[in-house]
PDB file of N, CA and C in Angstrom:
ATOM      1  N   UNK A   1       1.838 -11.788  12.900  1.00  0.00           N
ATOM      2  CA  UNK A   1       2.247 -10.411  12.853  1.00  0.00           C
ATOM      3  C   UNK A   1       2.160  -9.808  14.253  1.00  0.00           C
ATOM      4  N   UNK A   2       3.039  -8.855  14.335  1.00  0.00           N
ATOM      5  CA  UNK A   2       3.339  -8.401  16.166  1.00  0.00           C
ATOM      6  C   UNK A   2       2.090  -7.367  15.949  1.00  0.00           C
ATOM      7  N   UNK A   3       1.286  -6.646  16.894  1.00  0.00           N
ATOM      8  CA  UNK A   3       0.685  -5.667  16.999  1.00  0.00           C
ATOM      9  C   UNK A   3       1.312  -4.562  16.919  1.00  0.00           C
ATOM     10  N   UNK A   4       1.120  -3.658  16.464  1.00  0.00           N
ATOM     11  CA  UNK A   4       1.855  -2.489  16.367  1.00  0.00           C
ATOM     12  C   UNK A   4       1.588  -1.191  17.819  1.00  0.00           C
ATOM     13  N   UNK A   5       2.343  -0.522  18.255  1.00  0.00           N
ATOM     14  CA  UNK A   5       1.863   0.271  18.903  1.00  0.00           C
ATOM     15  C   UNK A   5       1.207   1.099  18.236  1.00  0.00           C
ATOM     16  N   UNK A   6      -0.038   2.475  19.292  1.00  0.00           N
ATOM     17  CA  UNK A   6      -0.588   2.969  18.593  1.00  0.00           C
ATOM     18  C   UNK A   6      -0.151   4.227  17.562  1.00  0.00           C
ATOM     19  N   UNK A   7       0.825   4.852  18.393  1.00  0.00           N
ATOM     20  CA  UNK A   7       1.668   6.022  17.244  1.00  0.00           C
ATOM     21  C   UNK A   7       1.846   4.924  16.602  1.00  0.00           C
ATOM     22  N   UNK A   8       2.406   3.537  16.295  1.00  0.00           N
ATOM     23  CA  UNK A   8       3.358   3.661  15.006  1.00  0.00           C
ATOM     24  C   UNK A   8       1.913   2.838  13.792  1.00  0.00           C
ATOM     25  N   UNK A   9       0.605   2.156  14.296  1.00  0.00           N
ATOM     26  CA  UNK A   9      -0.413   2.393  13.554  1.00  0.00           C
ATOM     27  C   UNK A   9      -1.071   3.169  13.151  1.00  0.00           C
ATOM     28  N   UNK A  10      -0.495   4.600  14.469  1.00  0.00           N
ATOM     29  CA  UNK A  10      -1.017   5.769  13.184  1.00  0.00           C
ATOM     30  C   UNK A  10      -0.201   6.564  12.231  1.00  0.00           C
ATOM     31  N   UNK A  11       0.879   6.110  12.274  1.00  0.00           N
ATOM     32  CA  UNK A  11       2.000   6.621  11.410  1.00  0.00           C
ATOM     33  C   UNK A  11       1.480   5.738   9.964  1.00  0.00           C
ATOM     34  N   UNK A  12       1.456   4.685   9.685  1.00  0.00           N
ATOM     35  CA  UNK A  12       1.085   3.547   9.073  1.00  0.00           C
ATOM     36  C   UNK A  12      -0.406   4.115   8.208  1.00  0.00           C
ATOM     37  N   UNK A  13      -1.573   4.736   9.073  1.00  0.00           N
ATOM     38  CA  UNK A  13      -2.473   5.055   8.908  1.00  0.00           C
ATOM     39  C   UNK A  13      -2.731   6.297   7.787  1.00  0.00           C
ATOM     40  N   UNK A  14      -1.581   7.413   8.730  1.00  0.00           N
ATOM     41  CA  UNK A  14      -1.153   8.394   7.763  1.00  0.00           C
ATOM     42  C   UNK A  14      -0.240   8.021   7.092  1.00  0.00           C
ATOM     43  N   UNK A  15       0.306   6.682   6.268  1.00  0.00           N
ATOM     44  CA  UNK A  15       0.870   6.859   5.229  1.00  0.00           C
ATOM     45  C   UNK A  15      -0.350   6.452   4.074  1.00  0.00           C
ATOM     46  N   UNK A  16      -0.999   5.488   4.521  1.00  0.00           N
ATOM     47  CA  UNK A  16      -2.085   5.164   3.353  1.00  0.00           C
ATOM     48  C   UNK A  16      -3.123   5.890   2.930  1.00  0.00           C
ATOM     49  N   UNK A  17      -3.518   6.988   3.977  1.00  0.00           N
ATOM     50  CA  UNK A  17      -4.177   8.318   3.896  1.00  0.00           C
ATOM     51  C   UNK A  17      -3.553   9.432   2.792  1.00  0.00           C
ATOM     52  N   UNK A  18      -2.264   9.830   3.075  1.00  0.00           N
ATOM     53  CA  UNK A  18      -1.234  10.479   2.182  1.00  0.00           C
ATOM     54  C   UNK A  18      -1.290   9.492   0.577  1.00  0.00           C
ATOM     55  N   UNK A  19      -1.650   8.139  -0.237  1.00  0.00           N
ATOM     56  CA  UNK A  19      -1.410   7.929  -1.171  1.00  0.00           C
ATOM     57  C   UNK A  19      -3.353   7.169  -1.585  1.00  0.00           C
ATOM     58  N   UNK A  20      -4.075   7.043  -0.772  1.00  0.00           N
ATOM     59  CA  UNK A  20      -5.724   7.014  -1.021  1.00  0.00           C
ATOM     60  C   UNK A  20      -5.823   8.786  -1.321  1.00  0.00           C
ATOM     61  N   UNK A  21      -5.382   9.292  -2.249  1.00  0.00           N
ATOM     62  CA  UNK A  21      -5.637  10.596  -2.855  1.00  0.00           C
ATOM     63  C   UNK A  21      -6.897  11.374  -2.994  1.00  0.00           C
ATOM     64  N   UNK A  22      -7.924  10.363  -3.293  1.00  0.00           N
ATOM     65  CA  UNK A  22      -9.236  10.375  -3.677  1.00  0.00           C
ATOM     66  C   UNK A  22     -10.092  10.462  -2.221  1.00  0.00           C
ATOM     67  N   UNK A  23      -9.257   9.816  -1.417  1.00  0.00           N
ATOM     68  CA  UNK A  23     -10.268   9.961  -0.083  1.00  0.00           C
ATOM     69  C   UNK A  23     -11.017   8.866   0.245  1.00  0.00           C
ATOM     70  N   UNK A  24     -11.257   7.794  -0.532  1.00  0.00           N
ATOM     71  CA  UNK A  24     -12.214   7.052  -0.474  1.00  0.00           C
ATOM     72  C   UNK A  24     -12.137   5.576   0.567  1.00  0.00           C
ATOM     73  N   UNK A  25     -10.624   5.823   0.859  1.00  0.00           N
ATOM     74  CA  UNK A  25     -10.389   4.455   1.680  1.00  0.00           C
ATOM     75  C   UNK A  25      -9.849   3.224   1.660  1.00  0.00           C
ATOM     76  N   UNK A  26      -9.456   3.508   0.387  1.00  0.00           N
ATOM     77  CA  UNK A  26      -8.898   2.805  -0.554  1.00  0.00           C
ATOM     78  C   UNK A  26      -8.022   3.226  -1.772  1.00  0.00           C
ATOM     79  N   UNK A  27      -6.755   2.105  -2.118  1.00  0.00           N
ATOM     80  CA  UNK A  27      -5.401   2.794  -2.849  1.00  0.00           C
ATOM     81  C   UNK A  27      -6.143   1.764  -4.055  1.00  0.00           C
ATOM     82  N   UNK A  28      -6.404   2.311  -4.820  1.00  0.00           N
ATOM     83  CA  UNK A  28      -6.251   1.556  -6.151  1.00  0.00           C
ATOM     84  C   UNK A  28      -5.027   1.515  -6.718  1.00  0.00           C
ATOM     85  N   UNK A  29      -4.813   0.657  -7.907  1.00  0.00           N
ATOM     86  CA  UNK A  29      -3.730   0.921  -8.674  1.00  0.00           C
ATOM     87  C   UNK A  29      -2.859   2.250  -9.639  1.00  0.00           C
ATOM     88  N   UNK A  30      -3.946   2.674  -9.755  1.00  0.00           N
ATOM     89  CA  UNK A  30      -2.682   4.464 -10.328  1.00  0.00           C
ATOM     90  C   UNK A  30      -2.440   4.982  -9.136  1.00  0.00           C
ATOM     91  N   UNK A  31      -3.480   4.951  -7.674  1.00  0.00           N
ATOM     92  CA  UNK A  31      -2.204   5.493  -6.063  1.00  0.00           C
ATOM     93  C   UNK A  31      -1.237   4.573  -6.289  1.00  0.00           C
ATOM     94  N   UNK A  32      -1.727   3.170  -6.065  1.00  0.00           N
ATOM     95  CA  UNK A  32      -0.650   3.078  -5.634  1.00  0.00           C
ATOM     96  C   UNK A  32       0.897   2.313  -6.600  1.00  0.00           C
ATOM     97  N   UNK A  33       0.422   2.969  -7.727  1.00  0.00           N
ATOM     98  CA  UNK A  33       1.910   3.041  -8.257  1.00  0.00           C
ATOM     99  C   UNK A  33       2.854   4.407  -8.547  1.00  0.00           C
ATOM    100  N   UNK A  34       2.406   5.873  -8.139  1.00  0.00           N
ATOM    101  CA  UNK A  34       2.240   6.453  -7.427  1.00  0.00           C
ATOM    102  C   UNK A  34       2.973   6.187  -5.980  1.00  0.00           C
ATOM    103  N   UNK A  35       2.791   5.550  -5.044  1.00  0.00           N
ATOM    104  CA  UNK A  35       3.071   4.725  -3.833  1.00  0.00           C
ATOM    105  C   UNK A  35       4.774   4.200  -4.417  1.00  0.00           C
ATOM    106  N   UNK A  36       4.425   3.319  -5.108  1.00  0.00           N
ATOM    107  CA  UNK A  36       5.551   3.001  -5.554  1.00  0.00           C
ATOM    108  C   UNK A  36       6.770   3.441  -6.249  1.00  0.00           C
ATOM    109  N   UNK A  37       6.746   4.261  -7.177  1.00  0.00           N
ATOM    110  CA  UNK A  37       7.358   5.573  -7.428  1.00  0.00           C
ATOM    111  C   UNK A  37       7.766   6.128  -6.442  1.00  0.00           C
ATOM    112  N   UNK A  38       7.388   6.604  -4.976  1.00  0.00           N
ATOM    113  CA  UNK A  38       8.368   6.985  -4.022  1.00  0.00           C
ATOM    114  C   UNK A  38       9.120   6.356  -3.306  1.00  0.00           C
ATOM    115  N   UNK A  39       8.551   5.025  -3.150  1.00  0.00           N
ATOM    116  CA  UNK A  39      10.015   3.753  -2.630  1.00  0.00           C
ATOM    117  C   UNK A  39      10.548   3.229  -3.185  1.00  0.00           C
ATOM    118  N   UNK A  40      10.397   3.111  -4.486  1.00  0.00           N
ATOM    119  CA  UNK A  40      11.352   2.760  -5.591  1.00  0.00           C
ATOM    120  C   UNK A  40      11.152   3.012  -6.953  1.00  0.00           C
ATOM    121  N   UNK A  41      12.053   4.750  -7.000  1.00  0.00           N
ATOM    122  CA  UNK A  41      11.833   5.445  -8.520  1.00  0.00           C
ATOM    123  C   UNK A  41      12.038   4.580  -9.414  1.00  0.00           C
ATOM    124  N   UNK A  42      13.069   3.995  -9.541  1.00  0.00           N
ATOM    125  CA  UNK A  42      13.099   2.854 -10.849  1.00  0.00           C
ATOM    126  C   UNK A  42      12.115   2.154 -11.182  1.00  0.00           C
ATOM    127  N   UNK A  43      11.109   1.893 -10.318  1.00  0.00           N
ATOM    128  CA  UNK A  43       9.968   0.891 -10.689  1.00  0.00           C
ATOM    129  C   UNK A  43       8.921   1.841 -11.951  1.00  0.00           C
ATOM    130  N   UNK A  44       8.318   0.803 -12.531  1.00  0.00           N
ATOM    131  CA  UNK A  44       7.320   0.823 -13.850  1.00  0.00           C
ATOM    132  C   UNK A  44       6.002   0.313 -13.375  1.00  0.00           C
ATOM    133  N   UNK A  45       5.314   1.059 -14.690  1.00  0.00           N
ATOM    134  CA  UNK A  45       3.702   0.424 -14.628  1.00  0.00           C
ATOM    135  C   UNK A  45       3.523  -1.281 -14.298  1.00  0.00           C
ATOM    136  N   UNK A  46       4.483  -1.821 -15.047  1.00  0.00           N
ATOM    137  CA  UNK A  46       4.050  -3.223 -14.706  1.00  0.00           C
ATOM    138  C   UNK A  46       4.388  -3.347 -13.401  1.00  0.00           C
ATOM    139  N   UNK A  47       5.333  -3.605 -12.864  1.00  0.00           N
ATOM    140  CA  UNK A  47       6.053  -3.533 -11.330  1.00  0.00           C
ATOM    141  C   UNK A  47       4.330  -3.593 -10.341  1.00  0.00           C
ATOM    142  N   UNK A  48       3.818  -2.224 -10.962  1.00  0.00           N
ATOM    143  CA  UNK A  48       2.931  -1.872 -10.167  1.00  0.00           C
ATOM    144  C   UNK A  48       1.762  -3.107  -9.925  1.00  0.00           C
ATOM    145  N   UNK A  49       1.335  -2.964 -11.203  1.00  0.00           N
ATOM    146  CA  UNK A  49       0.385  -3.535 -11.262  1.00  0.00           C
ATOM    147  C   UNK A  49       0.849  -5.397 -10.558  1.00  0.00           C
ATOM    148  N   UNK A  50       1.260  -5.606 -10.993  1.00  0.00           N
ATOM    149  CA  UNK A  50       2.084  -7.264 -10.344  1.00  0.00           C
ATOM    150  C   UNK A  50       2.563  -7.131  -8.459  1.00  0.00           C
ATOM    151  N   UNK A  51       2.718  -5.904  -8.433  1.00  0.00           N
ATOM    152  CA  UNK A  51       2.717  -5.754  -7.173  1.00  0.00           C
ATOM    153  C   UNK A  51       1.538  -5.506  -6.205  1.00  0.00           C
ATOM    154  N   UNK A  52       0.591  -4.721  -6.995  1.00  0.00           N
ATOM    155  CA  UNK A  52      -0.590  -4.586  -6.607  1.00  0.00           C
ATOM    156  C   UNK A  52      -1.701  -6.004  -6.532  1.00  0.00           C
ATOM    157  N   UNK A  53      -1.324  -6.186  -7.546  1.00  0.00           N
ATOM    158  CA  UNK A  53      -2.146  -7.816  -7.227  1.00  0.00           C
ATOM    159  C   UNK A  53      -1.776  -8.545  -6.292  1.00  0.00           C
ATOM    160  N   UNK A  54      -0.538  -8.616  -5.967  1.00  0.00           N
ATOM    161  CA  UNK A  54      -0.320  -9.395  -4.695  1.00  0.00           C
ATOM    162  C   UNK A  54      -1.144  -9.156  -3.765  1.00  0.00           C
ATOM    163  N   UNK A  55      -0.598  -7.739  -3.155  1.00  0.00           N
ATOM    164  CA  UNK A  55      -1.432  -6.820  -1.883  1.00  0.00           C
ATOM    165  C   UNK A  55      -2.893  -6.959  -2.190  1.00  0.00           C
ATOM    166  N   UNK A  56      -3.805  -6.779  -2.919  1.00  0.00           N
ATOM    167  CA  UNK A  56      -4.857  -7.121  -2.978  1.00  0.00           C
ATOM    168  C   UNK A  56      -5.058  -8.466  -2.910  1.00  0.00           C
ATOM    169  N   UNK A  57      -5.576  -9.059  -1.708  1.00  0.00           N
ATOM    170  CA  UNK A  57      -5.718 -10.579  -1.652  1.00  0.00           C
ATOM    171  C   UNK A  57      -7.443 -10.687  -1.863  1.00  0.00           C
ATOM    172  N   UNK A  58      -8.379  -9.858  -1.554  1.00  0.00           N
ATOM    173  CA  UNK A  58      -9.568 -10.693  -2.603  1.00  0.00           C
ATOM    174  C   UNK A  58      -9.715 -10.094  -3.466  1.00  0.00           C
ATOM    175  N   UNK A  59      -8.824  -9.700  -4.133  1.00  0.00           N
ATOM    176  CA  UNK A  59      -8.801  -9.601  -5.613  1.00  0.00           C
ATOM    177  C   UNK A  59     -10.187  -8.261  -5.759  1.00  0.00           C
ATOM    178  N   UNK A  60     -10.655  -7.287  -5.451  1.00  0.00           N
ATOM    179  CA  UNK A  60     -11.496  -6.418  -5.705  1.00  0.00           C
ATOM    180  C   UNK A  60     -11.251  -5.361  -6.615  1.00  0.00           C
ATOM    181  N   UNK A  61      -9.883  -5.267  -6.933  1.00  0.00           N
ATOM    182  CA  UNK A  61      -9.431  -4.427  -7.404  1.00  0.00           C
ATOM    183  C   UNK A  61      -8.963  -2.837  -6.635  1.00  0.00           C
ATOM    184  N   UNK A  62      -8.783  -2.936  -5.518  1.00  0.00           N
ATOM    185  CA  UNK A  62      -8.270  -1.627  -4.239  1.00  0.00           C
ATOM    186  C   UNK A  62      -7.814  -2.381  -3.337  1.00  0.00           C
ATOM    187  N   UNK A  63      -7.046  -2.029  -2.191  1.00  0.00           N
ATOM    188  CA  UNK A  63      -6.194  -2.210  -1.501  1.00  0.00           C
ATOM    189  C   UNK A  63      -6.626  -0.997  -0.456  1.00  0.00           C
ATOM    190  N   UNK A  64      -7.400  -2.111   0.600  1.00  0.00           N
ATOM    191  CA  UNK A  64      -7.424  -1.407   1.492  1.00  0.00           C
ATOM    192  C   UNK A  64      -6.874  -1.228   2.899  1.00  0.00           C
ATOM    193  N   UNK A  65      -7.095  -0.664   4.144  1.00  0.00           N
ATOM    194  CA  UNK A  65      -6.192  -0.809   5.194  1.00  0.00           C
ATOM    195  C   UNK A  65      -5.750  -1.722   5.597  1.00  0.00           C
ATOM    196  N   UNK A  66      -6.444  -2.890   5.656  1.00  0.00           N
ATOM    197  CA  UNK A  66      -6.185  -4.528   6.643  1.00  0.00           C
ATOM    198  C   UNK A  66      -4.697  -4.786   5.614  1.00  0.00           C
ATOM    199  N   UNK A  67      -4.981  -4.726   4.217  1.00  0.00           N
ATOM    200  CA  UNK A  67      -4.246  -5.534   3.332  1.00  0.00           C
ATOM    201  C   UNK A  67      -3.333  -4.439   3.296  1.00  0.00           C
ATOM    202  N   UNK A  68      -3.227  -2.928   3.157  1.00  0.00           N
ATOM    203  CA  UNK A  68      -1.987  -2.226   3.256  1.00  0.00           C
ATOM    204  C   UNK A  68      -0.955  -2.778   4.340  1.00  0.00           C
ATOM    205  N   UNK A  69      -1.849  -2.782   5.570  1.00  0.00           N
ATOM    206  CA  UNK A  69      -1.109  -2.830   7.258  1.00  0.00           C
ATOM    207  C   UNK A  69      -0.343  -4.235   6.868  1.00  0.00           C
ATOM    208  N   UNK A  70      -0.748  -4.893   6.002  1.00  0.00           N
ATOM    209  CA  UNK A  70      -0.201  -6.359   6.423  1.00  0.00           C
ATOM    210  C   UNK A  70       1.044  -6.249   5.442  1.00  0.00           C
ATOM    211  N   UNK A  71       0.675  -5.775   4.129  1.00  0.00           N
ATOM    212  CA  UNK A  71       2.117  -5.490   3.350  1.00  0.00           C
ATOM    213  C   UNK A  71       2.905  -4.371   3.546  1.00  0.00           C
ATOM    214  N   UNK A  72       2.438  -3.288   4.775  1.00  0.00           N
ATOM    215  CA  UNK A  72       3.614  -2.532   5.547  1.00  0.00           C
ATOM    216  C   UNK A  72       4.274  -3.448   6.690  1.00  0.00           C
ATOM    217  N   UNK A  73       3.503  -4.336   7.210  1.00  0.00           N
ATOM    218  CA  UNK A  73       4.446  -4.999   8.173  1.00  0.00           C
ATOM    219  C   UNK A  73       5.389  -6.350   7.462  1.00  0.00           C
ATOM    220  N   UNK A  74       5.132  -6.538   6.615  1.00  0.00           N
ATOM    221  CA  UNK A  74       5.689  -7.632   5.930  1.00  0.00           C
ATOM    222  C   UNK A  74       6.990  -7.640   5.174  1.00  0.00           C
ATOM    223  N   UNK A  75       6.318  -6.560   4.253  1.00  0.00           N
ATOM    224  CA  UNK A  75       7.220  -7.115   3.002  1.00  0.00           C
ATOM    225  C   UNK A  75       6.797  -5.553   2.181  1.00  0.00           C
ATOM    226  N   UNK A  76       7.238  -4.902   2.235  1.00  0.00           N
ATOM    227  CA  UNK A  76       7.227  -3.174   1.451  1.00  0.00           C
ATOM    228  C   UNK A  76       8.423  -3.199   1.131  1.00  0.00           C
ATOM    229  N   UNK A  77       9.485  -3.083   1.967  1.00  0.00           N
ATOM    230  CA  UNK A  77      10.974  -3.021   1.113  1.00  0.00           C
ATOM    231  C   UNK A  77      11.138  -4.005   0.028  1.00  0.00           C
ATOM    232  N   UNK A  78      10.442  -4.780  -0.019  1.00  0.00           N
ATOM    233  CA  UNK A  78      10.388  -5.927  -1.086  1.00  0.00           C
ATOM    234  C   UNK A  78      10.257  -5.252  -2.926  1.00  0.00           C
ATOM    235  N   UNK A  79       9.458  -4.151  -2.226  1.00  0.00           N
ATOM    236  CA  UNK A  79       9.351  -3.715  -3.543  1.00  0.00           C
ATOM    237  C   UNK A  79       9.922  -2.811  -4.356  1.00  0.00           C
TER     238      UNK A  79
END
């Protein structure tokens, strides 16, 4: 993955800030399907959740910055 400059990691920063609702630092699954609902209205609860498991790679159940940053640089239009 390329490094990002710093505006555009903090653009990145304030997007996961804007859908961690709760504040806590972390997007669980009702943010972030929620999240998903604004990049792609057609998507559903399941969508979410199957999508969310991906992005969560140790499996904790939240999705936090390392693992957001990596599925904003990757693969988000994917969904």
């Amino acid at each position: 993955m390329k490094p990002l400059a710093e505006e555009q990691l903090a653009e990145v920063k304030k997007n996961f800030d804007f859908f961690d609702r709760d504040g806590n630092g972390e997007i669980d699954v009702e943010e972030f399907a929620k999240l998903l609902q604004v990049l792609s209205p057609d998507s559903n609860d399941e969508q979410a959740k199957r999508g969310f498991a991906i992005i969560d790679e140790n499996d904790d159940g939240h999705i936090d910055f390392d693992e957001f940053l990596e599925w904003w640089q990757t693969c988000w239009w994917e969904f």
